[in-house]
N, C-alpha and C. Protein backbone atom coordinates (compact mmCIF):
# COMPACT_ATOMS: atom_id res chain seq x y z
N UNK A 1 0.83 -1.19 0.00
CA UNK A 1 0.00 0.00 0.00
C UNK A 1 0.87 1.25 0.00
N UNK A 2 1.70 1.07 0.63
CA UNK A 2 2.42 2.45 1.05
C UNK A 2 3.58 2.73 -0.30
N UNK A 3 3.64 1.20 -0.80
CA UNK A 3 4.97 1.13 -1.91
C UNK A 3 3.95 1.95 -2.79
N UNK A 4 2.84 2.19 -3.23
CA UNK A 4 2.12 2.21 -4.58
C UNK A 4 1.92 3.67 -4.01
N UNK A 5 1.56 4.19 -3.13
CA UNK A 5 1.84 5.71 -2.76
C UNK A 5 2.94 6.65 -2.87
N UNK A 6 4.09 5.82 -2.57
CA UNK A 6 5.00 6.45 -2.63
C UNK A 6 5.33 6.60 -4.31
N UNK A 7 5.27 5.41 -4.94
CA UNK A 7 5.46 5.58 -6.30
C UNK A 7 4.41 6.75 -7.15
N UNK A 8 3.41 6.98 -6.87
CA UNK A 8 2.62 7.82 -7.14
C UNK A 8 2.96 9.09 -6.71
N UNK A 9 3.27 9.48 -5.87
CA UNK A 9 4.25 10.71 -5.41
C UNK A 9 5.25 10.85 -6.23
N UNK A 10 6.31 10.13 -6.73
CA UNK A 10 7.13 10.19 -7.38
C UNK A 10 6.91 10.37 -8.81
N UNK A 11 5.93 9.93 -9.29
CA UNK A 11 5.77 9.92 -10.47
C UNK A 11 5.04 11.40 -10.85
N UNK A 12 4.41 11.46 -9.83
CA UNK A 12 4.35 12.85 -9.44
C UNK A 12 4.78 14.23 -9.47
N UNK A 13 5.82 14.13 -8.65
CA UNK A 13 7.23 14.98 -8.49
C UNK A 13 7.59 15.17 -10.04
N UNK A 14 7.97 13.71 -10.27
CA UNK A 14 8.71 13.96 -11.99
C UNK A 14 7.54 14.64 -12.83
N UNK A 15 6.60 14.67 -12.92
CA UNK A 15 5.50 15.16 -13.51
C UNK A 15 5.73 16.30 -13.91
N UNK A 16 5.88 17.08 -12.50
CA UNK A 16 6.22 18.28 -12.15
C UNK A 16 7.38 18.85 -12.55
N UNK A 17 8.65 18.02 -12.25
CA UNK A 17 10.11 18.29 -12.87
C UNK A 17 9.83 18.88 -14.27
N UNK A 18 9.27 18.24 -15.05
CA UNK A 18 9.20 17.82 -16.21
C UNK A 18 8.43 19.51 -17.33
N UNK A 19 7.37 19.72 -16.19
CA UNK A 19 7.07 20.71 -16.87
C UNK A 19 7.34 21.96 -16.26
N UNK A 20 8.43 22.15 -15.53
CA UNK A 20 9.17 23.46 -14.85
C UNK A 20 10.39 23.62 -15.46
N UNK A 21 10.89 22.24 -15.79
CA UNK A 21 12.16 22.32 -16.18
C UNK A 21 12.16 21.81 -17.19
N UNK A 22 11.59 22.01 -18.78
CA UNK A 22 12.14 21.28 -20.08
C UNK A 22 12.85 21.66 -20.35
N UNK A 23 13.91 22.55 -20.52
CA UNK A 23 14.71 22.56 -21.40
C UNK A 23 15.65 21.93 -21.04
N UNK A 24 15.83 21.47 -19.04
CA UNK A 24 17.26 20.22 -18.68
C UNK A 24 16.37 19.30 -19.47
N UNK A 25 15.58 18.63 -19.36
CA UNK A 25 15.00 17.72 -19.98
C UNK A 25 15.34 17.48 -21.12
N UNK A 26 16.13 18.19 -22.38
CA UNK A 26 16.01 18.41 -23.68
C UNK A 26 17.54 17.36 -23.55
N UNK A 27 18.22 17.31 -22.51
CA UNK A 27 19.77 17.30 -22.85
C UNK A 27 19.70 15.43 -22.35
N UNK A 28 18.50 14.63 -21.39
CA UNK A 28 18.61 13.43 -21.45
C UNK A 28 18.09 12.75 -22.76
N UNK A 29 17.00 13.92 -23.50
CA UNK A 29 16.16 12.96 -24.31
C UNK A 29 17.30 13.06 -25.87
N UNK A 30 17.79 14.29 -26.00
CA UNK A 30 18.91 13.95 -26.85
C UNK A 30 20.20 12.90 -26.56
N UNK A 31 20.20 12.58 -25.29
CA UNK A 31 21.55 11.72 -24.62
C UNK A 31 20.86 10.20 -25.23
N UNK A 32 19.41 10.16 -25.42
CA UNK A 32 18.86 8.66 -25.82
C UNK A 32 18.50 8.61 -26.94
N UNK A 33 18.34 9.72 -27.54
CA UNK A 33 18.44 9.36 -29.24
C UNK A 33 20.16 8.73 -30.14
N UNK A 34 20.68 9.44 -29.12
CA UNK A 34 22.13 9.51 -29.74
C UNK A 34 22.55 8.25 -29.00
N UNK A 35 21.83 8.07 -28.02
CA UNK A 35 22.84 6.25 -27.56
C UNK A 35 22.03 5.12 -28.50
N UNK A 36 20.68 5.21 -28.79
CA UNK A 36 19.87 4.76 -29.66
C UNK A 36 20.84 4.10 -30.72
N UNK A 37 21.20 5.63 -31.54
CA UNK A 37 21.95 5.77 -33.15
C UNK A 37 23.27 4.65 -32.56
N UNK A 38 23.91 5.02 -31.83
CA UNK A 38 25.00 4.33 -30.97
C UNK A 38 25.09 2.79 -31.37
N UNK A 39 24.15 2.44 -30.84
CA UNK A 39 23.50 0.82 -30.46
C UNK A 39 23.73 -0.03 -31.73
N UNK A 40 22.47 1.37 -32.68
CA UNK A 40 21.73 0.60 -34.08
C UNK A 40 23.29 -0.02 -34.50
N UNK A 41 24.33 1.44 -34.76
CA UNK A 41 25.48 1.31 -35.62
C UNK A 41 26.12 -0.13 -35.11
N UNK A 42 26.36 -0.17 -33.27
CA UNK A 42 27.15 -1.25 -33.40
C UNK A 42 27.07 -2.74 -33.62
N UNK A 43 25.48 -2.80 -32.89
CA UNK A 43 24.76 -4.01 -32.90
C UNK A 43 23.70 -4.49 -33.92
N UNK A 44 23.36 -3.38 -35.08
CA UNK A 44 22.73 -3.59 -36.06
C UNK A 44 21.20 -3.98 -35.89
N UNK A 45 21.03 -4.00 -34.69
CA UNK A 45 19.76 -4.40 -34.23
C UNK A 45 19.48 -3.99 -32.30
N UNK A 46 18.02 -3.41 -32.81
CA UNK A 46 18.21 -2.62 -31.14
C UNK A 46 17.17 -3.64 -30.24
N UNK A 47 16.12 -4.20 -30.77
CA UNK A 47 15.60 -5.32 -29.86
C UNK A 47 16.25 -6.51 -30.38
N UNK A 48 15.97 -7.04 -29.20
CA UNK A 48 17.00 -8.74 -29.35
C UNK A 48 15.78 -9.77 -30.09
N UNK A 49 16.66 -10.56 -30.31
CA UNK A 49 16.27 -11.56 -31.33
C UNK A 49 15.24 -12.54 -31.11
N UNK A 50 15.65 -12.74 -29.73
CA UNK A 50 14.79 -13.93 -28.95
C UNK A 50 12.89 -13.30 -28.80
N UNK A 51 12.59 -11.85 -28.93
CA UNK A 51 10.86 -11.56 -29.21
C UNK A 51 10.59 -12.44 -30.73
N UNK A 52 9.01 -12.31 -30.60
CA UNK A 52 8.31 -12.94 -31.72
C UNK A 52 8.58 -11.68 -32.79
N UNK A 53 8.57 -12.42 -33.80
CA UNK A 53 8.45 -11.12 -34.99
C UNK A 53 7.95 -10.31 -34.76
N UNK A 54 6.57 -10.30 -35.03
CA UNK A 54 5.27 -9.40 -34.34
C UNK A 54 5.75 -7.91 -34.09
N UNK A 55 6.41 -8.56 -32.59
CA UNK A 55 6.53 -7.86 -31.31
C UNK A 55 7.70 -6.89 -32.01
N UNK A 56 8.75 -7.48 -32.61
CA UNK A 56 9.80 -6.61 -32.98
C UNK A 56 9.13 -5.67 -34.00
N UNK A 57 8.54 -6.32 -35.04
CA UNK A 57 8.02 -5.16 -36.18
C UNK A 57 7.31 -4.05 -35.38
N UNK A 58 6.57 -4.55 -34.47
CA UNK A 58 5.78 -3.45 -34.03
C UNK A 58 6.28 -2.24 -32.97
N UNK A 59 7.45 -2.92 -32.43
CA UNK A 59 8.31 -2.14 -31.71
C UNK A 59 9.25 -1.14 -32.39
N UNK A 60 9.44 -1.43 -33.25
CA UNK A 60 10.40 -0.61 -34.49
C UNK A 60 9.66 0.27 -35.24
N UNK A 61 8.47 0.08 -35.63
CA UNK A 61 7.45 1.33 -36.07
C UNK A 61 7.73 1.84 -35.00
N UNK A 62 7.15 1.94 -34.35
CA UNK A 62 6.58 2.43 -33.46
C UNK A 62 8.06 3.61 -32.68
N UNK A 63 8.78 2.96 -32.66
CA UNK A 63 10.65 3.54 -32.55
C UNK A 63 10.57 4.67 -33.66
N UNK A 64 10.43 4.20 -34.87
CA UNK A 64 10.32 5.22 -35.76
C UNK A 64 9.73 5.98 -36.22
N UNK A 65 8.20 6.11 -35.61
CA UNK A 65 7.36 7.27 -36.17
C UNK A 65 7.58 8.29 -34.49
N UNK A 66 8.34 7.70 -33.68
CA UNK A 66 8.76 8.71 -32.19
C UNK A 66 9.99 9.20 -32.72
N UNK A 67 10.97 8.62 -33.69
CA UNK A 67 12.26 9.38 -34.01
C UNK A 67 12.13 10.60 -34.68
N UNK A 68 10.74 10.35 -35.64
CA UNK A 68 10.65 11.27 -36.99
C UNK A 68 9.72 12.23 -36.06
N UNK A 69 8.83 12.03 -35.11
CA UNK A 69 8.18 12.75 -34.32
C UNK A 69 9.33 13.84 -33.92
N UNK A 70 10.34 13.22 -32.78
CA UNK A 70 11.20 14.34 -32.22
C UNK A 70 12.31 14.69 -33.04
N UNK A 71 12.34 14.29 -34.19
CA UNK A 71 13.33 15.00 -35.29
C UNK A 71 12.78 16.23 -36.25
N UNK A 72 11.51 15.87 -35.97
CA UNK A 72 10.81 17.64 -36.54
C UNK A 72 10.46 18.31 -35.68
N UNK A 73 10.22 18.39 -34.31
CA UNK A 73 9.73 18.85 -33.24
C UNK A 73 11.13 19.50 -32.74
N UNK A 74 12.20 19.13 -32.70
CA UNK A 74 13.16 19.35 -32.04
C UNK A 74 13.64 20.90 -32.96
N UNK A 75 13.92 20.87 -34.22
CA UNK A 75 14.34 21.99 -34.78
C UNK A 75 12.94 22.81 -35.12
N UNK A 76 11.56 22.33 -35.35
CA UNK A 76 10.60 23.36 -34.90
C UNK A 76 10.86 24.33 -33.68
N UNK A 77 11.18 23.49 -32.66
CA UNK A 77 10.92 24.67 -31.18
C UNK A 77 12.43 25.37 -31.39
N UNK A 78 13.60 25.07 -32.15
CA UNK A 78 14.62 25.68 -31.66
C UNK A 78 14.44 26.54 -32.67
N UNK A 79 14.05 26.94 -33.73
CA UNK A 79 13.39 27.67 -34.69
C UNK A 79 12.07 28.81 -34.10
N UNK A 80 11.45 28.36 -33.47
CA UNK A 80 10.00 28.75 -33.12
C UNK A 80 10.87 30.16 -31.65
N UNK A 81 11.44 29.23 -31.03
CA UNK A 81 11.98 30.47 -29.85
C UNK A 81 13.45 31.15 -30.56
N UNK A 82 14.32 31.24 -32.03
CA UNK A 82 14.54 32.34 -32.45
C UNK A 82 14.21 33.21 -32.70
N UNK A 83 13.16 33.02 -33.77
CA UNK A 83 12.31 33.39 -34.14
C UNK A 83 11.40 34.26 -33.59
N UNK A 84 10.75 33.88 -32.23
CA UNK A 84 10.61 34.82 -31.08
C UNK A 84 11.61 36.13 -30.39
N UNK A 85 13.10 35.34 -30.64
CA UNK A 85 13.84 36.81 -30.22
C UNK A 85 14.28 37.52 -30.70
N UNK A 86 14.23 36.96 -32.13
CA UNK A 86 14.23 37.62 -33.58
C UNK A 86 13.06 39.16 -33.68
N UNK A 87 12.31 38.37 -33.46
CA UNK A 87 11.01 39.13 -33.64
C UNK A 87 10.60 40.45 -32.37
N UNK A 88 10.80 39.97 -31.55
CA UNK A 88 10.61 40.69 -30.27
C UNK A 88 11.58 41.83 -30.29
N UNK A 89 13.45 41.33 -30.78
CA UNK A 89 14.06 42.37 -30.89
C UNK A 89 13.96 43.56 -31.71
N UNK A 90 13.00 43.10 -32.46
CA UNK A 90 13.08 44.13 -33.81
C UNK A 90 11.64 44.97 -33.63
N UNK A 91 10.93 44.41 -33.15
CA UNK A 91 9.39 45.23 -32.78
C UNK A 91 9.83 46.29 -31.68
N UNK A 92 10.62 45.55 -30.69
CA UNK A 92 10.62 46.00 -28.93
C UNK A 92 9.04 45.73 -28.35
N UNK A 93 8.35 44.80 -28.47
CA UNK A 93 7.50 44.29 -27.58
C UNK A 93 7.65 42.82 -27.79
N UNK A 94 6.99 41.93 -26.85
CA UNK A 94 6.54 40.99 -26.63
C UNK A 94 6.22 40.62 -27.92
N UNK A 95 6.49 39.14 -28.47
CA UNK A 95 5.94 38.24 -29.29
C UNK A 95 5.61 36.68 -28.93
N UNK A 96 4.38 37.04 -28.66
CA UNK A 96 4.11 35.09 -28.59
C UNK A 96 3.61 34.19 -29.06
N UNK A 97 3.34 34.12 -30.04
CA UNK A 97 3.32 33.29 -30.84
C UNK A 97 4.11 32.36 -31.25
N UNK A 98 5.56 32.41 -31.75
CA UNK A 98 6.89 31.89 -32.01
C UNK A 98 7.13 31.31 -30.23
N UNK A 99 6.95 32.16 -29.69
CA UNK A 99 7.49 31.52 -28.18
C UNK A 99 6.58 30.05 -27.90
N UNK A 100 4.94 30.53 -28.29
CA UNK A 100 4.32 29.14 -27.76
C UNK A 100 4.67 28.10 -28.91
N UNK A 101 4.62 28.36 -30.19
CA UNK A 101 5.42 27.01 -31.05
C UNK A 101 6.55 26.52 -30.52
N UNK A 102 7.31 27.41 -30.21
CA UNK A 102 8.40 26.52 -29.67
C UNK A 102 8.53 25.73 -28.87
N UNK A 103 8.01 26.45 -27.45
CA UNK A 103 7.37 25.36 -26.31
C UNK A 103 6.49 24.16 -26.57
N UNK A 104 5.97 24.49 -27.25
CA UNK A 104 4.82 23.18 -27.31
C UNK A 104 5.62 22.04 -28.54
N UNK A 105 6.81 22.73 -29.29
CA UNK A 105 7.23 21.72 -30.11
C UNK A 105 8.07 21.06 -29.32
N UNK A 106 8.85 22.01 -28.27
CA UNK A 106 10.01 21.23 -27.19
C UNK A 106 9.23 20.20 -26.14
N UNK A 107 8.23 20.40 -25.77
CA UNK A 107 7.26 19.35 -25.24
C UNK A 107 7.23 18.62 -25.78
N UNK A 108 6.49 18.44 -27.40
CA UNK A 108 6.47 17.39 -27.94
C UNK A 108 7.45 16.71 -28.28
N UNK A 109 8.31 16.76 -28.39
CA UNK A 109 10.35 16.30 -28.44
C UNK A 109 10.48 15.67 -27.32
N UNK A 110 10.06 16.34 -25.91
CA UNK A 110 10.28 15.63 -24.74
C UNK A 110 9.47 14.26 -24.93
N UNK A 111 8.13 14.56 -24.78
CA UNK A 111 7.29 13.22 -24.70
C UNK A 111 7.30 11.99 -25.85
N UNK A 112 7.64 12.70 -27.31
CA UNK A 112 8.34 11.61 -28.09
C UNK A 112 9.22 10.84 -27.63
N UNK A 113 10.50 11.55 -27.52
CA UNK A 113 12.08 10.83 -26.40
C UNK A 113 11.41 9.80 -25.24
N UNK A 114 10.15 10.43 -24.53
CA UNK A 114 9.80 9.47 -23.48
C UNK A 114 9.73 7.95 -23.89
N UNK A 115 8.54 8.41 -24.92
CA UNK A 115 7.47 7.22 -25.77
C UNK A 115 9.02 6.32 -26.02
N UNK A 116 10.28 6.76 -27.02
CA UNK A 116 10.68 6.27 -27.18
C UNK A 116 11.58 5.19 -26.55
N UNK A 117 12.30 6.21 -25.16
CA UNK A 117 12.75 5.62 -23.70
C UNK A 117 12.17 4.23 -23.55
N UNK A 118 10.41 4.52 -23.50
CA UNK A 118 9.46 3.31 -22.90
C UNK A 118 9.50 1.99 -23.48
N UNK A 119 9.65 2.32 -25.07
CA UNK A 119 9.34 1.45 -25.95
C UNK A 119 10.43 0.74 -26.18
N UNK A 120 11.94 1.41 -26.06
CA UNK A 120 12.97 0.92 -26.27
C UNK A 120 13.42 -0.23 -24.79
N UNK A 121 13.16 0.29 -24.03
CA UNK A 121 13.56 -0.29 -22.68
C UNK A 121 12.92 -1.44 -22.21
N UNK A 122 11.47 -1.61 -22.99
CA UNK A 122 10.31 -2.46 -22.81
C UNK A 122 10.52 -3.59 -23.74
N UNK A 123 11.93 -3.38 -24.71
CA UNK A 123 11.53 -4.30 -25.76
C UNK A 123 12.73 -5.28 -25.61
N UNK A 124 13.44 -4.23 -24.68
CA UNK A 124 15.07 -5.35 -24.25
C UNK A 124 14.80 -6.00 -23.30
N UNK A 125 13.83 -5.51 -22.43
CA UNK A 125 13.70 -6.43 -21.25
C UNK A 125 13.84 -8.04 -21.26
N UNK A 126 14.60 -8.19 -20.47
CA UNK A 126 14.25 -10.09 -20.82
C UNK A 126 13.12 -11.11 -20.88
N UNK A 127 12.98 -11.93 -21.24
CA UNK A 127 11.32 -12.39 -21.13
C UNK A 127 11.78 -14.17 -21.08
């Protein structure tokens, strides 16, 4: 009882981390795309052999429509908040528009990287 509380608190907390602090956030979910690329190159294969086909095909979509997700999302928001100080410098007021694309594309980059984290970690597990 108390284990499933506490985990709920925690998951919690990170909840919270998560949307106070994205932009540290930006520097693990790039640290797992790039150990990802890492892997593919050395081992040629990122889930192991021993799942059913199935399971691998569907794990590998699924890997790859979260790569192509945070590979346009990622230079959207870093685009979207120049663009903002681009803009802001040259008016001298406030622009937000460019600021909320960006944010909401760096979100979506984060929670792709997650999806991907989940899916990748779920598929090595041993069974």
């Amino acid at each position: 009882m108390y284990k499933k509380v506490l985990i709920r608190i925690l998951i919690g907390l990170a909840i919270v981390f998560v949307i106070i602090n994205a932009v540290i956030m930006v520097i693990p979910a790039l640290a797992f795309w790039i150990y990802l690329g890492v892997i593919l190159e050395k081992e040629k294969r990122i889930i192991p052999e021993n799942l059913d086909p199935e399971s691998v095909q569907k794990h590998m979509k699924t890997l790859k429509t979260l790569l192509i997700i945070a590979s346009i999302s990622l230079p959207v928001s870093i685009s979207g908040i120049v663009m903002h100080n681009i803009r802001s410098g040259q008016t001298g007021t406030e622009e937000i528009l460019f600021f909320y694309v960006g944010l909401i594309a760096l979100y979506v980059f984060i929670l792709a990287s997650a999806g991907g984290m989940l899916i990748f970690f779920k598929g090595r597990q041993k069974r």
